[in-house]
PDB file of N, CA and C in Angstrom:
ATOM      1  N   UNK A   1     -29.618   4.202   7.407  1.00  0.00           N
ATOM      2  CA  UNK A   1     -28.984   2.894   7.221  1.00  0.00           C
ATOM      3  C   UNK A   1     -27.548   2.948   7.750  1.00  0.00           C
ATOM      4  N   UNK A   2     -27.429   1.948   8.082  1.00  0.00           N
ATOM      5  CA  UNK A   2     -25.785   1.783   9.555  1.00  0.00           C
ATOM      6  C   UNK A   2     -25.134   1.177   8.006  1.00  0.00           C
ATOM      7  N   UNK A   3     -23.642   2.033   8.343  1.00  0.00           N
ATOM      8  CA  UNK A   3     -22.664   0.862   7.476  1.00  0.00           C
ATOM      9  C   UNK A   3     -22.193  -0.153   8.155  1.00  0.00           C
ATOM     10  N   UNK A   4     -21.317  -0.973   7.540  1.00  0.00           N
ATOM     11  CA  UNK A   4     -20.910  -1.894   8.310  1.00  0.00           C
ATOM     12  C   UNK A   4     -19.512  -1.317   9.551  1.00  0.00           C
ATOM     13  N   UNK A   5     -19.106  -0.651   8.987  1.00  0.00           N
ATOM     14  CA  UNK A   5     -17.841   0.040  10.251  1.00  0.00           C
ATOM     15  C   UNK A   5     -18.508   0.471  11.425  1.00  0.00           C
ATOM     16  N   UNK A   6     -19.776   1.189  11.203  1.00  0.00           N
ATOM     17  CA  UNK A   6     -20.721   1.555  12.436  1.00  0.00           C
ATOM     18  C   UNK A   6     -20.617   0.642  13.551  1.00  0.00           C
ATOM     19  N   UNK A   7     -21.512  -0.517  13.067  1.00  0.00           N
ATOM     20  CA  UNK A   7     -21.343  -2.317  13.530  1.00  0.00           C
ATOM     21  C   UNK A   7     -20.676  -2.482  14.492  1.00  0.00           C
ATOM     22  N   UNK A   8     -19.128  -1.990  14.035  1.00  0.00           N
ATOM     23  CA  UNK A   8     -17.843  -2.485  14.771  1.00  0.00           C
ATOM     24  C   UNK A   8     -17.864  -2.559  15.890  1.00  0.00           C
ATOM     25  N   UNK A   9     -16.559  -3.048  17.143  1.00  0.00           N
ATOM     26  CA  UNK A   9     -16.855  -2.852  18.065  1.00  0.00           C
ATOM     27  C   UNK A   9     -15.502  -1.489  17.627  1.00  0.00           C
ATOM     28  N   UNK A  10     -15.043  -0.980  19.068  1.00  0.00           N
ATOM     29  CA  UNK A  10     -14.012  -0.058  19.098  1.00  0.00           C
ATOM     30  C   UNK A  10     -12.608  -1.212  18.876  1.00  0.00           C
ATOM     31  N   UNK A  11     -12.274  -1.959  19.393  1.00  0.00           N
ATOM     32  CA  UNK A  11     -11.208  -3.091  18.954  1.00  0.00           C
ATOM     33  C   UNK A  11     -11.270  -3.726  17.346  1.00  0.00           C
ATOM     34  N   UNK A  12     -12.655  -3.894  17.259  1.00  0.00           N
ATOM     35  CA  UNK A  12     -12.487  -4.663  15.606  1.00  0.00           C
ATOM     36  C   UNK A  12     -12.488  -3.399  14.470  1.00  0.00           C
ATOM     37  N   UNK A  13     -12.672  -2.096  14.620  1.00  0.00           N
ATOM     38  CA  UNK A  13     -12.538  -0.823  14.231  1.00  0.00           C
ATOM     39  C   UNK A  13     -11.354  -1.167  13.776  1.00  0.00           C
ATOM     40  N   UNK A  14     -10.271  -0.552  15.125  1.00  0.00           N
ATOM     41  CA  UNK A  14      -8.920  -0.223  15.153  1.00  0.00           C
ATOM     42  C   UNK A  14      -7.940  -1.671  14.308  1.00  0.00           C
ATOM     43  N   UNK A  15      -8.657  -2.754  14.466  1.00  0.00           N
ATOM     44  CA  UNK A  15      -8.019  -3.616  13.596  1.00  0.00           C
ATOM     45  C   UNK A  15      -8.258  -3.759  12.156  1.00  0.00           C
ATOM     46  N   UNK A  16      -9.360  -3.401  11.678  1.00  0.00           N
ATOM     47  CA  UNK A  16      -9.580  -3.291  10.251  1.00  0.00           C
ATOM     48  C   UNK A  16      -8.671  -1.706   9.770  1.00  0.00           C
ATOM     49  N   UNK A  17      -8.546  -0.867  10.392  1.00  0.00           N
ATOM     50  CA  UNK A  17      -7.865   0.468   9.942  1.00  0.00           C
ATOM     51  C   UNK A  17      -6.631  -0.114  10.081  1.00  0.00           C
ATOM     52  N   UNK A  18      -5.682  -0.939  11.076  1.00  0.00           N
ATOM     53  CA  UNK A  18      -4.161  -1.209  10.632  1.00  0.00           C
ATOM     54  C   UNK A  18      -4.128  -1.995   9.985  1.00  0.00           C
ATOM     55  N   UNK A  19      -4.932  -3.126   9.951  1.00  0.00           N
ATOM     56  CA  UNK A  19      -4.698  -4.028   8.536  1.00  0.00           C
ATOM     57  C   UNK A  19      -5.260  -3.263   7.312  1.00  0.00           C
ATOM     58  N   UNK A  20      -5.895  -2.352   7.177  1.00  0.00           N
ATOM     59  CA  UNK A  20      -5.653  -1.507   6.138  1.00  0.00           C
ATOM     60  C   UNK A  20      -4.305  -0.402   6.045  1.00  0.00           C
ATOM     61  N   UNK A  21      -4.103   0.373   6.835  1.00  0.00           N
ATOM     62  CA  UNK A  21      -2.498   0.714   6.643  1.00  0.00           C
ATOM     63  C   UNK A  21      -1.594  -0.122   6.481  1.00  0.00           C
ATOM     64  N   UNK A  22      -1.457  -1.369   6.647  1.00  0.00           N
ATOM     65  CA  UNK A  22      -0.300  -1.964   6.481  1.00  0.00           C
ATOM     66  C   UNK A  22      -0.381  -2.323   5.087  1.00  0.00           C
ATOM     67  N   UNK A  23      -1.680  -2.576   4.600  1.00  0.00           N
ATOM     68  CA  UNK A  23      -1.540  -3.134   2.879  1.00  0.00           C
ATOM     69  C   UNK A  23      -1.469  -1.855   1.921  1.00  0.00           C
ATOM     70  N   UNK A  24      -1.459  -0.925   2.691  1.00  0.00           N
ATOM     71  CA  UNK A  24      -0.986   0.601   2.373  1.00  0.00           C
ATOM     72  C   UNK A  24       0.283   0.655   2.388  1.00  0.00           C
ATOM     73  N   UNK A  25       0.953   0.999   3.187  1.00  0.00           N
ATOM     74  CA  UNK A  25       2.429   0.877   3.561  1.00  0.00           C
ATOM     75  C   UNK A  25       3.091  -0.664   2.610  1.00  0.00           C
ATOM     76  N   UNK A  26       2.368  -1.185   2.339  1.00  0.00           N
ATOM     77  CA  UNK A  26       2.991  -2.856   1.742  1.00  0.00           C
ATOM     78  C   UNK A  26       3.158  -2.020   0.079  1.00  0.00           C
ATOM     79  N   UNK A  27       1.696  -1.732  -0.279  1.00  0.00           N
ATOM     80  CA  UNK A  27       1.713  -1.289  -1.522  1.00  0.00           C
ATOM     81  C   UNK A  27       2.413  -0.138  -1.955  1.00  0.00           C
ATOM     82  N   UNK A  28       3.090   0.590  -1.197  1.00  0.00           N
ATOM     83  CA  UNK A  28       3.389   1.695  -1.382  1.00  0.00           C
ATOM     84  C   UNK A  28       4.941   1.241  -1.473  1.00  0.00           C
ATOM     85  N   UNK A  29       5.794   0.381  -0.769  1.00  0.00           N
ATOM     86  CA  UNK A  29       6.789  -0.002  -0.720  1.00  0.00           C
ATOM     87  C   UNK A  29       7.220  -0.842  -2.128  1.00  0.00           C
ATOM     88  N   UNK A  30       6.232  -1.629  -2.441  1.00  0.00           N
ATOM     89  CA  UNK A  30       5.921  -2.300  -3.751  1.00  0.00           C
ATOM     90  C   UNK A  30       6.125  -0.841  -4.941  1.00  0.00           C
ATOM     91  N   UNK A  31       5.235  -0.399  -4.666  1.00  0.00           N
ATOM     92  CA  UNK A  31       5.543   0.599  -6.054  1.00  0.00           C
ATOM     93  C   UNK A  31       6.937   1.916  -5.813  1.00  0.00           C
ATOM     94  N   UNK A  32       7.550   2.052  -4.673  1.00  0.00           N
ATOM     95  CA  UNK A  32       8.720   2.203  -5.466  1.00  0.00           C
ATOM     96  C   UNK A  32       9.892   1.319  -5.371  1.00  0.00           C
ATOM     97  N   UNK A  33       9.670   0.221  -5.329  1.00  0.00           N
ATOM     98  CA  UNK A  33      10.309  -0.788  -5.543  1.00  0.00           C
ATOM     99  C   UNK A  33      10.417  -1.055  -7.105  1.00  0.00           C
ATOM    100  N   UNK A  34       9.113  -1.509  -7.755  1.00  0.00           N
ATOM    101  CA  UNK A  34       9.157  -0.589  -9.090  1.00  0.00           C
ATOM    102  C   UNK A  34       9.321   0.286  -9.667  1.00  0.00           C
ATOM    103  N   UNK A  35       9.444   1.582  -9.253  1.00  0.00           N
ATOM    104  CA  UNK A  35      10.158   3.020  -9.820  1.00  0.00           C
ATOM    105  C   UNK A  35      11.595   2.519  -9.672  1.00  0.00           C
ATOM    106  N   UNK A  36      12.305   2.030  -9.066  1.00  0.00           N
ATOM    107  CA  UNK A  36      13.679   1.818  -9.222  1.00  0.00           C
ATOM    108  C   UNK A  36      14.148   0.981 -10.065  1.00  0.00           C
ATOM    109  N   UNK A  37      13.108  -0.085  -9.937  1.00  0.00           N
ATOM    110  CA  UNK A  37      13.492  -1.149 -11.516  1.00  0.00           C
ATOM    111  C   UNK A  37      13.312  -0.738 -12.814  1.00  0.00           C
ATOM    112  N   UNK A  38      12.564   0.486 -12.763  1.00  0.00           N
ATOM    113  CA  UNK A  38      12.345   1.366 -13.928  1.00  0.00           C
ATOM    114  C   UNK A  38      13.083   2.022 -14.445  1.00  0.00           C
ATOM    115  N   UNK A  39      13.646   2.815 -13.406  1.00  0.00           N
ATOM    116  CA  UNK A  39      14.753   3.769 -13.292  1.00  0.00           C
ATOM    117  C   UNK A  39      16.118   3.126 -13.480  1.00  0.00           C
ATOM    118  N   UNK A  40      15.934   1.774 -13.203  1.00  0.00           N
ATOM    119  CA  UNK A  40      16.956   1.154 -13.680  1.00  0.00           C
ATOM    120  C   UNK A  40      17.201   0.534 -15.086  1.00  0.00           C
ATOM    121  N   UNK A  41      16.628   0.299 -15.746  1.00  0.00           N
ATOM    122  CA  UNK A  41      16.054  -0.439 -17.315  1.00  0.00           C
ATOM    123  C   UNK A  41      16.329   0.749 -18.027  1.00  0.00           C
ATOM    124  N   UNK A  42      15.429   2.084 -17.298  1.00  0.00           N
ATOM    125  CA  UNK A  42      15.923   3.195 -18.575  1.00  0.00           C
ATOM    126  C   UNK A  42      17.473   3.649 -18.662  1.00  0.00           C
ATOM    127  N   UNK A  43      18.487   3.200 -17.517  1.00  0.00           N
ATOM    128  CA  UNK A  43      19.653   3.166 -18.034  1.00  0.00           C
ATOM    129  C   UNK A  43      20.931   2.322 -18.845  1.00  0.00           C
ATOM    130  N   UNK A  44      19.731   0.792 -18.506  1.00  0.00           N
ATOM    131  CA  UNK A  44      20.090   0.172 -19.040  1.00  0.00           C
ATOM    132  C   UNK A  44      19.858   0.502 -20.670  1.00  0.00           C
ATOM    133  N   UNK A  45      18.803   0.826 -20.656  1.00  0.00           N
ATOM    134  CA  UNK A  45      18.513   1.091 -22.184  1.00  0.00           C
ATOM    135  C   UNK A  45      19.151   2.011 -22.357  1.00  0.00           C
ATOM    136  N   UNK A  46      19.569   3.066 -22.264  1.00  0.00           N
ATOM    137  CA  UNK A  46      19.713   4.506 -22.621  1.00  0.00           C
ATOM    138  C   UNK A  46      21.326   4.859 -22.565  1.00  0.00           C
ATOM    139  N   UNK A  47      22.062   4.105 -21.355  1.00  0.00           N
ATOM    140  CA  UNK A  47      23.179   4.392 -21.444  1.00  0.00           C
ATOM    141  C   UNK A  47      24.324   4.010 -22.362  1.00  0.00           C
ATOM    142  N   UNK A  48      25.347   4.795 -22.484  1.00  0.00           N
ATOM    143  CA  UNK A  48      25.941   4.624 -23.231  1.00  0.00           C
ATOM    144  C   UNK A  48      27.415   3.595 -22.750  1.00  0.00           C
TER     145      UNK A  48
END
């Protein structure tokens, strides 16, 4: 049984793999974007 990436052509391949890295690279930018707002709150909380 063929998956569907098999299917592909070589162009619609290479475009489903960068529009998957980019929502990689998106999400990844996102979460430490949140580690810093984190990192920021615990000094808010914590500092003196």
């Amino acid at each position: 049984m063929e998956t569907a990436q098999e299917n592909l052509s070589k162009e619609d391949f290479l475009k489903v793999i960068s529009s998957r890295y980019e929502k990689i690279k998106s999400l990844s930018q996102e979460r430490d974007y949140q580690k810093v707002q984190v990192e920021i709150l615990k000094r808010m909380q914590f500092s003196q």
